[in-house]
N, C-alpha and C. Protein backbone atom coordinates (compact mmCIF):
# COMPACT_ATOMS: atom_id res chain seq x y z
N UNK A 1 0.83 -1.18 0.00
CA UNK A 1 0.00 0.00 0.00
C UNK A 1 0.88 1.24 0.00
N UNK A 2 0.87 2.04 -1.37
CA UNK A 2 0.89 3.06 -0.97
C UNK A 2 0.68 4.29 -0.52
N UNK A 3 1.17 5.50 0.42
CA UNK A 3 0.39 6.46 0.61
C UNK A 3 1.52 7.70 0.81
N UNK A 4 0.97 9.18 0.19
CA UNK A 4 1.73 9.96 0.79
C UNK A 4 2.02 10.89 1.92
N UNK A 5 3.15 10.96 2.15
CA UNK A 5 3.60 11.92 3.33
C UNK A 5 3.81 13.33 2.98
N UNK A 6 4.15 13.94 4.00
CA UNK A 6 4.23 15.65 3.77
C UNK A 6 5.46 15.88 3.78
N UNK A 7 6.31 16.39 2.90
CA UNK A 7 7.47 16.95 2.78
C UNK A 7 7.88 18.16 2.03
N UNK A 8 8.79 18.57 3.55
CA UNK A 8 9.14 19.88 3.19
C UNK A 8 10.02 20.32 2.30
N UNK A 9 9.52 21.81 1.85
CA UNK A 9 10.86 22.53 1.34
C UNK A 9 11.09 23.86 2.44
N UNK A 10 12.61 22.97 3.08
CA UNK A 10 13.25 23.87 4.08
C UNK A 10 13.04 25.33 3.30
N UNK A 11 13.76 26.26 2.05
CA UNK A 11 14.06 26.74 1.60
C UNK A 11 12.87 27.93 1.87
N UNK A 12 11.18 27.22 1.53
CA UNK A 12 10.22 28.48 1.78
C UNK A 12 9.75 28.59 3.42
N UNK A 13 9.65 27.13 4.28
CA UNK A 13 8.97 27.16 5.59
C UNK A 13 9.73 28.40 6.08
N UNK A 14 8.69 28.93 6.69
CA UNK A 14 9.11 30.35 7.57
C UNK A 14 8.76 29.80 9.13
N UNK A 15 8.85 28.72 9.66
CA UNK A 15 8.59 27.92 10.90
C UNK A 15 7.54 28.29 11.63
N UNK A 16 6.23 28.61 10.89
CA UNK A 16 4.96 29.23 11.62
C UNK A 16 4.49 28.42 12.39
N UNK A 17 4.38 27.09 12.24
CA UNK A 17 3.93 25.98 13.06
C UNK A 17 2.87 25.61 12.91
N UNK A 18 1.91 26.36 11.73
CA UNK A 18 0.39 25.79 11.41
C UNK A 18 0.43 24.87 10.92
N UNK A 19 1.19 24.25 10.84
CA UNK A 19 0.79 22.67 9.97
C UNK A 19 1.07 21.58 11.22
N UNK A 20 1.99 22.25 11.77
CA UNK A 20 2.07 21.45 13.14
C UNK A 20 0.72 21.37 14.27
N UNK A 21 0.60 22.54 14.48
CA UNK A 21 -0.91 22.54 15.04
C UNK A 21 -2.38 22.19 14.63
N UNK A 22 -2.25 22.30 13.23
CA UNK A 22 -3.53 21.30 12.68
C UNK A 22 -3.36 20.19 12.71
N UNK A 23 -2.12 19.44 12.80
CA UNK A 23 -2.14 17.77 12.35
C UNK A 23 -2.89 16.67 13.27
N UNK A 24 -3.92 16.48 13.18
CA UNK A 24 -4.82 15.68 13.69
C UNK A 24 -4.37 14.07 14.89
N UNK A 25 -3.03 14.02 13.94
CA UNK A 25 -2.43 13.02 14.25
C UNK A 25 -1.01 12.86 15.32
N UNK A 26 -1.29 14.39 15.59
CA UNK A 26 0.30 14.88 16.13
C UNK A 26 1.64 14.08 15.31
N UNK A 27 1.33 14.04 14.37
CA UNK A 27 2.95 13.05 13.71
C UNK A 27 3.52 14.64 13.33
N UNK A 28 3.49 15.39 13.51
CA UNK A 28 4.16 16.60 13.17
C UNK A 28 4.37 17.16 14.27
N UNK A 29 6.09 17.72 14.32
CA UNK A 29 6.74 18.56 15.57
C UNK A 29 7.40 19.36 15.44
N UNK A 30 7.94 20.53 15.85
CA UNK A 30 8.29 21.53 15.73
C UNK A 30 10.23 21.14 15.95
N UNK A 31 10.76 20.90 15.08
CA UNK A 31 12.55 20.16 15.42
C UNK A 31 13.02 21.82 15.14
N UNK A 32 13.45 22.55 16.31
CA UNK A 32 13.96 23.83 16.48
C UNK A 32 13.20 25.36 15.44
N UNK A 33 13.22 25.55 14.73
CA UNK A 33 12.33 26.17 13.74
C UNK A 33 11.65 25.77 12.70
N UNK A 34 11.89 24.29 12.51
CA UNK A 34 11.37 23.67 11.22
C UNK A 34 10.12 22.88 12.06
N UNK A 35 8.99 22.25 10.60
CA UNK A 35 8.50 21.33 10.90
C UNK A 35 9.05 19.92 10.81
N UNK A 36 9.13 18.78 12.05
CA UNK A 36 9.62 17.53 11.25
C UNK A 36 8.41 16.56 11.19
N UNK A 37 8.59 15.46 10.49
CA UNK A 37 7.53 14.21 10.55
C UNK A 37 8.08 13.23 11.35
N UNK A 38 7.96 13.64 12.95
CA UNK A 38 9.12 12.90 13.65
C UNK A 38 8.33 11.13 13.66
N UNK A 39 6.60 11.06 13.67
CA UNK A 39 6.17 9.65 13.33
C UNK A 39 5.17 9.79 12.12
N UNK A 40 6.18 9.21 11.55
CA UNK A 40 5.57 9.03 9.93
C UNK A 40 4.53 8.23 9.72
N UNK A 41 4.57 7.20 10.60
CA UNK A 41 3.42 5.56 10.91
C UNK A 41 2.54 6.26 11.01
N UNK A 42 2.28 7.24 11.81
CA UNK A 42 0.87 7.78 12.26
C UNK A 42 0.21 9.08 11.52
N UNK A 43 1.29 9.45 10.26
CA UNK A 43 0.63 10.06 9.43
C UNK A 43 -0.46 9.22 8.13
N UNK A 44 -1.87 9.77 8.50
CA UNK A 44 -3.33 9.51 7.79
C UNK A 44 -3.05 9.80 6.41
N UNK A 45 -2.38 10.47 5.63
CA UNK A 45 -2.36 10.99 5.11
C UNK A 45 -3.51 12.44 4.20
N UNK A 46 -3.37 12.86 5.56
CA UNK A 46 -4.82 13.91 5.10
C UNK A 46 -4.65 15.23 4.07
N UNK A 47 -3.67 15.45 4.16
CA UNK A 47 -3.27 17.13 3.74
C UNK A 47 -3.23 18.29 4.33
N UNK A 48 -4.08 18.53 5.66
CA UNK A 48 -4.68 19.48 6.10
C UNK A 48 -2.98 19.84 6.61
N UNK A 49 -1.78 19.67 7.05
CA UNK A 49 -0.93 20.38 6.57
C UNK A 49 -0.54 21.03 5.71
N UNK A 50 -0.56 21.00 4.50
CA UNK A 50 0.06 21.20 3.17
C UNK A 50 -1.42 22.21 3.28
N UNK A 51 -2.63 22.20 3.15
CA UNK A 51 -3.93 23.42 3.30
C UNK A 51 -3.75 24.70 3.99
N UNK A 52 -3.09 24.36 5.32
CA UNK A 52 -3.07 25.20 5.99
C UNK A 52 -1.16 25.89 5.95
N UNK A 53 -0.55 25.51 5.15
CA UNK A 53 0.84 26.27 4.75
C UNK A 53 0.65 27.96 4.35
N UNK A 54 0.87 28.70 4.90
CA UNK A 54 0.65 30.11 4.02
C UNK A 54 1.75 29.98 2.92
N UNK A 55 2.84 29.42 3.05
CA UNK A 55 3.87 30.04 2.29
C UNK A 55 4.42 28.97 1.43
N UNK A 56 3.17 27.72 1.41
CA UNK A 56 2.70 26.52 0.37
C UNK A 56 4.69 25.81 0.23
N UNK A 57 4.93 25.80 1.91
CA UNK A 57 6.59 25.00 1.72
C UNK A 57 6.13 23.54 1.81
N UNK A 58 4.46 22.69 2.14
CA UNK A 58 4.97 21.25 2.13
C UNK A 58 3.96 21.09 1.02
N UNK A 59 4.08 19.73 0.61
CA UNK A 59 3.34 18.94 -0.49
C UNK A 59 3.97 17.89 -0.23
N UNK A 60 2.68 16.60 -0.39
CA UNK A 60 2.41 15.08 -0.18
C UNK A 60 2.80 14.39 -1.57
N UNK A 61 4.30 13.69 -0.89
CA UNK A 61 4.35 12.74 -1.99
C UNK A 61 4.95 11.46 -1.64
N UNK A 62 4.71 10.34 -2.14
CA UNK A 62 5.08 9.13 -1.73
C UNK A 62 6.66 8.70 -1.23
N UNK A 63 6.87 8.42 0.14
CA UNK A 63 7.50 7.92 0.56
C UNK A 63 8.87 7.24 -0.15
N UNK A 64 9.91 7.35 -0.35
CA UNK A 64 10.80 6.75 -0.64
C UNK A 64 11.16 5.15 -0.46
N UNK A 65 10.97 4.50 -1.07
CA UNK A 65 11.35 3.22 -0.98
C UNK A 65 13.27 3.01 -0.61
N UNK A 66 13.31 1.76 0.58
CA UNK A 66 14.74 1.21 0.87
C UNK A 66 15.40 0.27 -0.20
């Protein structure tokens, strides 16, 4: 099964933390000014991060294979 995750681009996040505070799932944390996906398992894959970005730094895309 696949599904996607939220990943950032360091380059635009301005470390507002709204994507952190909407995530339903708490799999999103604040790692010093950035957002991280510190548990990825428990991301639903909803979006409502990537919705609530003002400055549109994440977008959902499939996981990297090992």
């Amino acid at each position: 099964m696949s599904r996607e995750l939220p990943v950032l681009d360091e380059t635009r996040c301005t470390g507002c933390g709204d994507c952190v505070r909407v995530c339903p799932t708490q799999c999103l944390v604040m790692a010093a000014t950035l957002p991280y996906l510190a548990r990825p398992l428990d991301c639903v894959s909803c979006a409502v991060c990537v919705v609530v970005c003002p400055v549109n730094a994440l977008k959902m895309a499939a996981p990297l294979s090992a």
